[in-house]
N, C-alpha and C. Protein backbone atom coordinates (compact mmCIF):
# COMPACT_ATOMS: atom_id res chain seq x y z
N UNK A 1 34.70 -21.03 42.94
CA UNK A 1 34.02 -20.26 43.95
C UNK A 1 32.76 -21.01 44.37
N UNK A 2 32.46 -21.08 45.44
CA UNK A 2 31.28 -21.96 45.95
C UNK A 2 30.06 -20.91 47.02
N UNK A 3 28.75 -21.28 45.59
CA UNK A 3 27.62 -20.31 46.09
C UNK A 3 27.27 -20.46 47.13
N UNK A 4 27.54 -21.52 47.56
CA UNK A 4 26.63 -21.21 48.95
C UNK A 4 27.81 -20.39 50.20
N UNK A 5 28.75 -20.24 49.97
CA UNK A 5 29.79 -19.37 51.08
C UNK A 5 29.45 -17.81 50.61
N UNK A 6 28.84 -17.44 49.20
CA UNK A 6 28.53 -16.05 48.60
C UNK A 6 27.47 -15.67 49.94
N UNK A 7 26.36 -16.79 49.10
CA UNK A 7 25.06 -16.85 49.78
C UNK A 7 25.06 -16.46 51.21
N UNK A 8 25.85 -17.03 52.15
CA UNK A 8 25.97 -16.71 53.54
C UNK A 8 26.71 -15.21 53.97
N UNK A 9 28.05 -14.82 53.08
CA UNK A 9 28.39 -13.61 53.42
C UNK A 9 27.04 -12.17 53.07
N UNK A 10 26.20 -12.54 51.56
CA UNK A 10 25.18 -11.48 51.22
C UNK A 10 24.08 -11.48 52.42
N UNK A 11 23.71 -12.97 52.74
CA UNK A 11 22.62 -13.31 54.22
C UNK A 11 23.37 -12.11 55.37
N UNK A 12 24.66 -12.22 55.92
CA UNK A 12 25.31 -11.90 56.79
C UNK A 12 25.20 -10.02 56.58
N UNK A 13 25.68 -9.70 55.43
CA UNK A 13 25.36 -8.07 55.14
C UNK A 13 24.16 -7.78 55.26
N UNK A 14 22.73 -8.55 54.96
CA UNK A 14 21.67 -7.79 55.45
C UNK A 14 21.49 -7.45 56.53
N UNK A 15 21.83 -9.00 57.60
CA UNK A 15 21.21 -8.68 59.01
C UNK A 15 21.89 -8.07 59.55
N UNK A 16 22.79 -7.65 58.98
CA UNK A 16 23.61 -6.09 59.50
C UNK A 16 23.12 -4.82 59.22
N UNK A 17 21.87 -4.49 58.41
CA UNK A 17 21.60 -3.60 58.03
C UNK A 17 20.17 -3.74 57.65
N UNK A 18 19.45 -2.47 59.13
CA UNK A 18 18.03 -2.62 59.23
C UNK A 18 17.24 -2.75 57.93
N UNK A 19 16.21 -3.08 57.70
CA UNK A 19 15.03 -3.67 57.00
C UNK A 19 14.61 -1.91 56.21
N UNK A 20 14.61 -0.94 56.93
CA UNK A 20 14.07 0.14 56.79
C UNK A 20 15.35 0.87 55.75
N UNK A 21 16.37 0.69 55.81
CA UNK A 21 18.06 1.43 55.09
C UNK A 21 17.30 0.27 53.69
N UNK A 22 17.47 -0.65 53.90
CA UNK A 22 17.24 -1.60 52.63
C UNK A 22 15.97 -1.33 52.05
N UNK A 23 14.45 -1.17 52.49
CA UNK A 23 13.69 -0.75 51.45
C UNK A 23 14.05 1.09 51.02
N UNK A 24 14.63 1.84 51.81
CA UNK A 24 14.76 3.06 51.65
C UNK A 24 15.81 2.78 50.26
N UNK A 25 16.92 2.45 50.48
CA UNK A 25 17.88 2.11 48.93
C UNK A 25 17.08 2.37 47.77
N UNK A 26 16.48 0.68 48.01
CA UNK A 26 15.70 0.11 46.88
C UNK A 26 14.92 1.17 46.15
N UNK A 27 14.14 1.57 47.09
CA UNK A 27 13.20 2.95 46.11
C UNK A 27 13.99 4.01 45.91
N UNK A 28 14.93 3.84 46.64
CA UNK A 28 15.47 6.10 46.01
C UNK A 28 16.42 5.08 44.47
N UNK A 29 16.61 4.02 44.75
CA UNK A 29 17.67 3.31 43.47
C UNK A 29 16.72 3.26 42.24
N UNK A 30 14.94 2.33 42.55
CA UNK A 30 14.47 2.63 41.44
C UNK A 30 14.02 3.93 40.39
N UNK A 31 14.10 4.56 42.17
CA UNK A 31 13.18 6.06 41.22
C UNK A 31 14.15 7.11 40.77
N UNK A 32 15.65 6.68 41.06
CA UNK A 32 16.59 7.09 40.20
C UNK A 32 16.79 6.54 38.60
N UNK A 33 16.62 5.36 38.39
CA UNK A 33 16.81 4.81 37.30
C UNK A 33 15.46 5.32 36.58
N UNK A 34 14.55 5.16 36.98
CA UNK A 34 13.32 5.71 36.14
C UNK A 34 13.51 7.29 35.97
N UNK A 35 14.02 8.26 36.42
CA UNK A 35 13.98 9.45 36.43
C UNK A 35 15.01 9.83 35.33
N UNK A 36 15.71 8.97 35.32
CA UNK A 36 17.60 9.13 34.56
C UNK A 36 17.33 9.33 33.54
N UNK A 37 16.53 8.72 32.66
CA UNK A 37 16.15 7.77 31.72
C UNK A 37 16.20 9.51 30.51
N UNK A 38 16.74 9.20 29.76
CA UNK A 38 16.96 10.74 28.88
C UNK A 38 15.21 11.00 28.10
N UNK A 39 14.97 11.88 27.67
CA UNK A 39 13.38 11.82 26.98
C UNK A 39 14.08 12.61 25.55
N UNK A 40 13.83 11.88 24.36
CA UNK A 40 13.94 12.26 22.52
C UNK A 40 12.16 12.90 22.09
N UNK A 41 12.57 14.50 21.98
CA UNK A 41 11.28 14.44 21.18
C UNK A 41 11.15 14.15 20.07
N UNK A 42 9.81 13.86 19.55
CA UNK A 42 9.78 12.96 18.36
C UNK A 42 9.31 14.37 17.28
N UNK A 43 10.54 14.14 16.30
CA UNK A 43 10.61 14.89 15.39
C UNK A 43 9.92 14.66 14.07
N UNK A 44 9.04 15.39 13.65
CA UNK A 44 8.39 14.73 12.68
C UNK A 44 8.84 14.69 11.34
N UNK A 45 8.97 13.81 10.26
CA UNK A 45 9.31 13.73 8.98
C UNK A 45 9.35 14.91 8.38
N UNK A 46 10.50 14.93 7.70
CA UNK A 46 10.16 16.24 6.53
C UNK A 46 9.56 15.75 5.50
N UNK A 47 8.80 16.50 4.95
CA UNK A 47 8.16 16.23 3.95
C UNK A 47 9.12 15.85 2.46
N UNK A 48 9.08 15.03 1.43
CA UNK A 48 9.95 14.77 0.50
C UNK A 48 9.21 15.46 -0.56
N UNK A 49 10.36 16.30 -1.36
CA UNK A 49 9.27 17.45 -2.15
C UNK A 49 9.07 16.26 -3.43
N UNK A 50 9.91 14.87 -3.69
CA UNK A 50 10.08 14.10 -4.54
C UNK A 50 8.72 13.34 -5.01
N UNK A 51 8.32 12.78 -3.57
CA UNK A 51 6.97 12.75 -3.37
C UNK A 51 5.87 13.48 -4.26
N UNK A 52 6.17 14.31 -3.46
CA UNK A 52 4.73 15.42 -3.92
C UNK A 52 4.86 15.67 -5.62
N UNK A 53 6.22 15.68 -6.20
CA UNK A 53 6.11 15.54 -7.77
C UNK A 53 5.45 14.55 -8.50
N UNK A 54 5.77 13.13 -8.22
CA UNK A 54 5.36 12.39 -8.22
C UNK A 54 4.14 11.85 -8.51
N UNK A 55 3.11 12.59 -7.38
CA UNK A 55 1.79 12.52 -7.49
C UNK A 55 1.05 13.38 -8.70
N UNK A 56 0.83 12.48 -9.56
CA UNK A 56 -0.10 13.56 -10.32
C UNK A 56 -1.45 14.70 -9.96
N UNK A 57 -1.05 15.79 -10.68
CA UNK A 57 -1.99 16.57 -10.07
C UNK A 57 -3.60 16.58 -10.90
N UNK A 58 -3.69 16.40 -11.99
CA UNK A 58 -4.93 16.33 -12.86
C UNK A 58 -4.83 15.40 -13.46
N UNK A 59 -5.67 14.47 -13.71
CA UNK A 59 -5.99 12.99 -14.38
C UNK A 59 -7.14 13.07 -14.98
N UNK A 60 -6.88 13.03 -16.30
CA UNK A 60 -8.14 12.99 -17.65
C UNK A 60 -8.17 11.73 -18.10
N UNK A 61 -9.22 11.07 -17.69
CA UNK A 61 -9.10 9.33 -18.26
C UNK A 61 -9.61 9.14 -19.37
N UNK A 62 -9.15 8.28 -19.48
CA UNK A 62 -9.22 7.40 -21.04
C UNK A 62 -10.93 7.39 -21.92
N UNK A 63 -11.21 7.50 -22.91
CA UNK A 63 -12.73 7.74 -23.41
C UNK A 63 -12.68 7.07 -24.82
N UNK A 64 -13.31 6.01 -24.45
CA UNK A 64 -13.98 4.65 -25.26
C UNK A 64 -15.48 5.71 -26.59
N UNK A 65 -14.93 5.18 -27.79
CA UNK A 65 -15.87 6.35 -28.12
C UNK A 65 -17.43 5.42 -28.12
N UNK A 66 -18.17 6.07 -27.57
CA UNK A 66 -19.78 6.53 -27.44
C UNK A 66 -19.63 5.81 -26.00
N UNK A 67 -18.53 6.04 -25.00
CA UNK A 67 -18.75 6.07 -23.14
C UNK A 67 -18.37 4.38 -23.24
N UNK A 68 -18.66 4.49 -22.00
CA UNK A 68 -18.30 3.17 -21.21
C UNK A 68 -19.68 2.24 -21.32
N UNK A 69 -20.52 2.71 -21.44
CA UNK A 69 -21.68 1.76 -21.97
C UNK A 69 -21.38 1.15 -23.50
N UNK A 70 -21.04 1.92 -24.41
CA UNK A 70 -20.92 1.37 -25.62
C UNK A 70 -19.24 0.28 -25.74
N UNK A 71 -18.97 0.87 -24.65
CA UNK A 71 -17.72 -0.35 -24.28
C UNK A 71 -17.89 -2.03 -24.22
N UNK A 72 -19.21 -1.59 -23.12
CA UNK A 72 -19.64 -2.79 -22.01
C UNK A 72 -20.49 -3.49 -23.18
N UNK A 73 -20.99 -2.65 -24.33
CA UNK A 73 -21.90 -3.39 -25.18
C UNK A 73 -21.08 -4.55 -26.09
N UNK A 74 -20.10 -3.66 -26.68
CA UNK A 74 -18.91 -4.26 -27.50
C UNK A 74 -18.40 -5.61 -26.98
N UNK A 75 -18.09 -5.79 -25.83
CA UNK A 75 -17.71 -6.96 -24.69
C UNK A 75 -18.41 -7.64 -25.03
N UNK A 76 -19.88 -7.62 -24.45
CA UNK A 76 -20.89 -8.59 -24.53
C UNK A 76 -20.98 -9.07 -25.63
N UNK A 77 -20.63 -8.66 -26.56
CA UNK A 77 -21.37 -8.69 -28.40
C UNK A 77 -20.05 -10.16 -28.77
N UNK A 78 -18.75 -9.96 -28.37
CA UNK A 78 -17.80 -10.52 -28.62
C UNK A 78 -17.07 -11.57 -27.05
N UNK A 79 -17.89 -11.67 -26.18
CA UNK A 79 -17.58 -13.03 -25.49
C UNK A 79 -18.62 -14.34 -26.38
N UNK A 80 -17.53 -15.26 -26.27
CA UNK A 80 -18.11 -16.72 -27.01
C UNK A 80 -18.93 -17.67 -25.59
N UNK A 81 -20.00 -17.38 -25.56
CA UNK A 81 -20.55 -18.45 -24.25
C UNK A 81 -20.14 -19.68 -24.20
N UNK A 82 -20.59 -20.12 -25.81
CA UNK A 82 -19.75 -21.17 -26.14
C UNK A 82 -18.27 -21.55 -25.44
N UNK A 83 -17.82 -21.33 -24.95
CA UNK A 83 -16.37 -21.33 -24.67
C UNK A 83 -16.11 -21.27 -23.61
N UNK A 84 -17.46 -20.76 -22.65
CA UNK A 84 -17.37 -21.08 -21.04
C UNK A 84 -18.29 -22.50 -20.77
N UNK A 85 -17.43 -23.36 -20.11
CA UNK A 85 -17.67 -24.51 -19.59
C UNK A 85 -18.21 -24.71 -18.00
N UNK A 86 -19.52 -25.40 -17.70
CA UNK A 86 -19.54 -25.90 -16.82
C UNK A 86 -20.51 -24.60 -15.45
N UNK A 87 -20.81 -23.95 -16.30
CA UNK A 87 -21.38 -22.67 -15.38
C UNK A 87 -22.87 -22.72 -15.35
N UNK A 88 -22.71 -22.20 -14.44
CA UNK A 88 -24.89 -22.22 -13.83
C UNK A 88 -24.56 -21.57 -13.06
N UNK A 89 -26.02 -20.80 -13.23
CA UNK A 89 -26.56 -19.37 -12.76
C UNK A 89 -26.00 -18.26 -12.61
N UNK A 90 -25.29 -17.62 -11.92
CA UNK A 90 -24.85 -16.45 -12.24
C UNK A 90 -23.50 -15.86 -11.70
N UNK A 91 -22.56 -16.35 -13.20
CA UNK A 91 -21.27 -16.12 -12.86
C UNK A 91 -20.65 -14.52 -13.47
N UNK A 92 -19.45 -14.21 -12.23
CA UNK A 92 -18.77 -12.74 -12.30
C UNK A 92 -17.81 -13.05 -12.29
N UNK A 93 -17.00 -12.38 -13.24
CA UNK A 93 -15.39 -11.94 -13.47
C UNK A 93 -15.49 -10.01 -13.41
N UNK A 94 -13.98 -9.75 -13.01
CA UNK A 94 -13.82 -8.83 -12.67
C UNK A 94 -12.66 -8.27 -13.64
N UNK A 95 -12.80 -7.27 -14.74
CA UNK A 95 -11.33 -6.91 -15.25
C UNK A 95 -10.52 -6.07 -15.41
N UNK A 96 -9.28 -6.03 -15.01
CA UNK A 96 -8.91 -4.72 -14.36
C UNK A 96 -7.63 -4.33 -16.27
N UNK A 97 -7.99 -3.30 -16.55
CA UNK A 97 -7.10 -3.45 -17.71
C UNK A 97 -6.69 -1.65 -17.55
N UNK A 98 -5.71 -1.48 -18.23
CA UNK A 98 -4.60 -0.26 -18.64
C UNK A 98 -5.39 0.28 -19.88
N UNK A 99 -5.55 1.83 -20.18
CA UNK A 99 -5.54 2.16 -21.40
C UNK A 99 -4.63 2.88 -21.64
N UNK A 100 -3.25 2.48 -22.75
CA UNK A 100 -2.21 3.02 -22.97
C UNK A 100 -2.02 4.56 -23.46
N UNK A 101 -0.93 5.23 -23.77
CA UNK A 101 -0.84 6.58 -24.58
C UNK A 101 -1.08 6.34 -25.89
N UNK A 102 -1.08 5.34 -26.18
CA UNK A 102 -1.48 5.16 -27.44
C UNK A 102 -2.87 4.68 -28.03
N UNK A 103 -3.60 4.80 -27.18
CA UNK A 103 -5.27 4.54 -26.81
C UNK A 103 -5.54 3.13 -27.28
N UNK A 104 -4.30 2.27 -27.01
CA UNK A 104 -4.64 0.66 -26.81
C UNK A 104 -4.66 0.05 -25.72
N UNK A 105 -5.34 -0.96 -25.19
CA UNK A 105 -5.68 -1.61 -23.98
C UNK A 105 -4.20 -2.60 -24.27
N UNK A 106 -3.46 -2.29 -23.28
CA UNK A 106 -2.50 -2.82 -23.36
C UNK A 106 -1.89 -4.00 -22.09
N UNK A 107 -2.60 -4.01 -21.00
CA UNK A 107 -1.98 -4.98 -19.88
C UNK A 107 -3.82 -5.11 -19.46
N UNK A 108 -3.85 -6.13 -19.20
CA UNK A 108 -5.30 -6.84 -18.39
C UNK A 108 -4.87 -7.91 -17.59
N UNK A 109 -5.86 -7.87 -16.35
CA UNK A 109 -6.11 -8.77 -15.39
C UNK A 109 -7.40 -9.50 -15.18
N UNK A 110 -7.55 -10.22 -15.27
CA UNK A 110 -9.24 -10.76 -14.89
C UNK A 110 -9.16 -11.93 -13.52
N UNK A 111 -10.20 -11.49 -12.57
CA UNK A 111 -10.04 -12.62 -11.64
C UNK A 111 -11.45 -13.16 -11.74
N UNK A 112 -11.75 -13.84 -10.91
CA UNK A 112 -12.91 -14.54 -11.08
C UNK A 112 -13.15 -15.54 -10.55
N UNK A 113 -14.62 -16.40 -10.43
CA UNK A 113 -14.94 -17.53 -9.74
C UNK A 113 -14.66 -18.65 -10.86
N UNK A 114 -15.16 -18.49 -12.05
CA UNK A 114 -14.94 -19.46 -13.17
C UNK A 114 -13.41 -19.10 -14.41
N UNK A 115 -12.81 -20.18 -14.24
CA UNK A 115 -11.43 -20.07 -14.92
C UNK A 115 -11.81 -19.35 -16.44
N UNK A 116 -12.89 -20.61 -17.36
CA UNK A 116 -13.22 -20.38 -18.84
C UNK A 116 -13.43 -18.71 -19.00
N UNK A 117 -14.26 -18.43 -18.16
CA UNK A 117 -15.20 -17.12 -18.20
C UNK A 117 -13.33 -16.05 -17.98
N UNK A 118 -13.10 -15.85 -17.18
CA UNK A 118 -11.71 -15.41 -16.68
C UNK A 118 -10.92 -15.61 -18.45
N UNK A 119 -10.86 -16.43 -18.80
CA UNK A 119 -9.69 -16.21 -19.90
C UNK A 119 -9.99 -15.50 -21.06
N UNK A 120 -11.50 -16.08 -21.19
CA UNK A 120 -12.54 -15.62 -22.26
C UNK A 120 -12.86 -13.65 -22.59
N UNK A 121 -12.80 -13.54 -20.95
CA UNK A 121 -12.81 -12.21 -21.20
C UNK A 121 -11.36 -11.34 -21.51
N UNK A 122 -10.53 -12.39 -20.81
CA UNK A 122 -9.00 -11.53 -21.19
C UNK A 122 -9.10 -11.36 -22.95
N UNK A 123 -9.56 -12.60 -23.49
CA UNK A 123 -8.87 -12.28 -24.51
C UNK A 123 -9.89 -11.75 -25.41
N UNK A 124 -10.90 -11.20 -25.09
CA UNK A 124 -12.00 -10.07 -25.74
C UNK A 124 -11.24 -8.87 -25.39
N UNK A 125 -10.85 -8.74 -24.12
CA UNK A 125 -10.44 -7.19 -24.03
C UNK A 125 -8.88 -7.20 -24.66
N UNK A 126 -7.79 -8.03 -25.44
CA UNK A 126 -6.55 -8.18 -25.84
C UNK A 126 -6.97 -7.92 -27.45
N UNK A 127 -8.07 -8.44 -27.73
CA UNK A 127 -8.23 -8.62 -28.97
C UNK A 127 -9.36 -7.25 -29.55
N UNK A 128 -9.68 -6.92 -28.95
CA UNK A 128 -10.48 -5.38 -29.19
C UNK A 128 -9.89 -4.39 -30.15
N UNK A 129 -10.09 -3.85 -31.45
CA UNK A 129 -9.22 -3.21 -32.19
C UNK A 129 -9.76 -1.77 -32.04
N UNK A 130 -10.95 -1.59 -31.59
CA UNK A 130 -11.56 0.37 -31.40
C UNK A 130 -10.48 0.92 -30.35
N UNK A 131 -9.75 1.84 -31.24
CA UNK A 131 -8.73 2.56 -30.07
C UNK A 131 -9.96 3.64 -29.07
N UNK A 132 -9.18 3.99 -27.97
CA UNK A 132 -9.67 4.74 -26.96
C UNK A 132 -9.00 5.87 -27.14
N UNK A 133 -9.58 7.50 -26.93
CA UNK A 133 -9.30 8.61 -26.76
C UNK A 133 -8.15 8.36 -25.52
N UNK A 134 -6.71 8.53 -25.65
CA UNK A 134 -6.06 8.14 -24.45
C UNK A 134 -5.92 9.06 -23.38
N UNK A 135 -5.91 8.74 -22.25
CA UNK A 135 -5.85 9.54 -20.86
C UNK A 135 -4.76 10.45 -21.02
N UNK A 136 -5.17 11.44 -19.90
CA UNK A 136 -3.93 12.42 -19.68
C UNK A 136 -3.48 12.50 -18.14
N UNK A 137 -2.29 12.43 -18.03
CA UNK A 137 -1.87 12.78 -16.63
C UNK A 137 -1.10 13.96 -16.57
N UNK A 138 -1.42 14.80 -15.73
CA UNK A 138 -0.53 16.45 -15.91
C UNK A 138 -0.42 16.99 -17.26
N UNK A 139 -1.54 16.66 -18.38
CA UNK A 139 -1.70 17.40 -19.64
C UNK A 139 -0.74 16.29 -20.57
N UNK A 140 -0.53 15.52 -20.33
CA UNK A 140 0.71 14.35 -21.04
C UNK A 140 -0.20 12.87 -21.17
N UNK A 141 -0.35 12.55 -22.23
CA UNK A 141 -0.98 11.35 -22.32
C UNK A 141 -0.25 10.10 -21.94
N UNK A 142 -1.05 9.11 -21.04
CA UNK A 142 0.00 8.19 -19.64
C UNK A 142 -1.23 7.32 -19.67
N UNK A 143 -0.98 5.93 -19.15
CA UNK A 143 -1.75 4.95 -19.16
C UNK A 143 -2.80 5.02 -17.72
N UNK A 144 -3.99 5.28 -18.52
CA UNK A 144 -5.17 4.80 -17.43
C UNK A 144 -5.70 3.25 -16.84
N UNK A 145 -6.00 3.14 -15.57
CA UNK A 145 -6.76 1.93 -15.45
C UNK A 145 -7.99 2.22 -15.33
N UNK A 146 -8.79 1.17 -15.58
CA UNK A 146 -10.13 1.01 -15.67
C UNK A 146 -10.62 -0.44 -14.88
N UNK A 147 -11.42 -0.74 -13.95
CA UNK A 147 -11.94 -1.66 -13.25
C UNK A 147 -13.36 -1.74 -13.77
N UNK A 148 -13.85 -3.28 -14.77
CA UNK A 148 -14.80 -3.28 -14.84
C UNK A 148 -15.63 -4.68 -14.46
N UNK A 149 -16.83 -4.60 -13.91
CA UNK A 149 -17.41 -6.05 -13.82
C UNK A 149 -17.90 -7.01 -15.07
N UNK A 150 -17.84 -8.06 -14.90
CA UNK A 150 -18.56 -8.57 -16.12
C UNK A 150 -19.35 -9.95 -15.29
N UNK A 151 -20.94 -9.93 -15.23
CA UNK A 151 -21.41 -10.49 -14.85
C UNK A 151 -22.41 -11.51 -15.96
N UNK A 152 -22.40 -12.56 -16.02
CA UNK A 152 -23.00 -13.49 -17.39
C UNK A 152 -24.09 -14.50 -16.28
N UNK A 153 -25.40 -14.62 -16.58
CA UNK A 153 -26.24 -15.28 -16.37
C UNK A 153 -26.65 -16.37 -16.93
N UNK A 154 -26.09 -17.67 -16.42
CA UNK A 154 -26.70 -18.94 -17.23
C UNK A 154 -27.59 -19.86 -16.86
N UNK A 155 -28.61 -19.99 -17.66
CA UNK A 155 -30.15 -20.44 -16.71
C UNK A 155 -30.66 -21.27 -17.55
């Protein structure tokens, strides 16, 4: 088939048919297609009652005996400075640890700017033998987290 003989018969149907029939089409054609167009209301989620079990409703956390200060003291008492390399002025690690049902610190994370300092504290808080009063979730003792800083000044 050869476009340009198309080309001349579609040329040939316009100028057969005023300028005014052809934009009149065009718009009653678009504003048909835009009108057509079906509309879905948007139905909102049901709620999953699975969910909502899920979420605990009362959370009794974990209690280090004489508080979280006598925690933070214990830490300090048992990081080896010795053992952090290469630090000046004032380095922070951050450690995020679990207190189990069985009121042992059982999973830890430490991040940090200095690696030594970072391992040093993991393994103060792994090696800690004072159990913790363990948390309760919905009256059932369940593992708490705890986020604590540990900031060391070397001058």
């Amino acid at each position: 088939m050869n476009w340009s003989l198309i080309f001349l018969k579609i040329n040939k149907l316009f100028r057969s048919i005023p300028m005014k029939k052809i934009i009149f089409l065009l718009f009653t054609l678009g504003f048909t297609l835009c009108f057509s167009q079906t509309q879905t209301a948007e139905v909102p989620p049901n709620q999953d009652s699975t969910a909502e079990s899920k979420t605990p409703k009362t959370v009794t956390p974990a209690e280090y005996p004489g508080g979280i200060p006598a925690f933070m003291q214990d830490v300090s008492k048992a990081i080896k400075i010795s053992r952090v390399k290469g630090a000046k002025g004032q380095v922070r690690s951050k450690a995020k640890f679990s207190v189990g049902p069985n009121g042992v610190i059982d999973q830890v994370m430490v991040t940090g700017t200095n690696p030594d300092l970072n391992s040093e504290v993991e393994r103060v808080l792994k090696t800690m033998k004072t159990k913790w009063t363990p948390g309760k979730i919905d009256g059932e003792p369940g593992s708490i987290w705890y986020a604590v800083p540990v900031v060391i000044n070397f001058d």
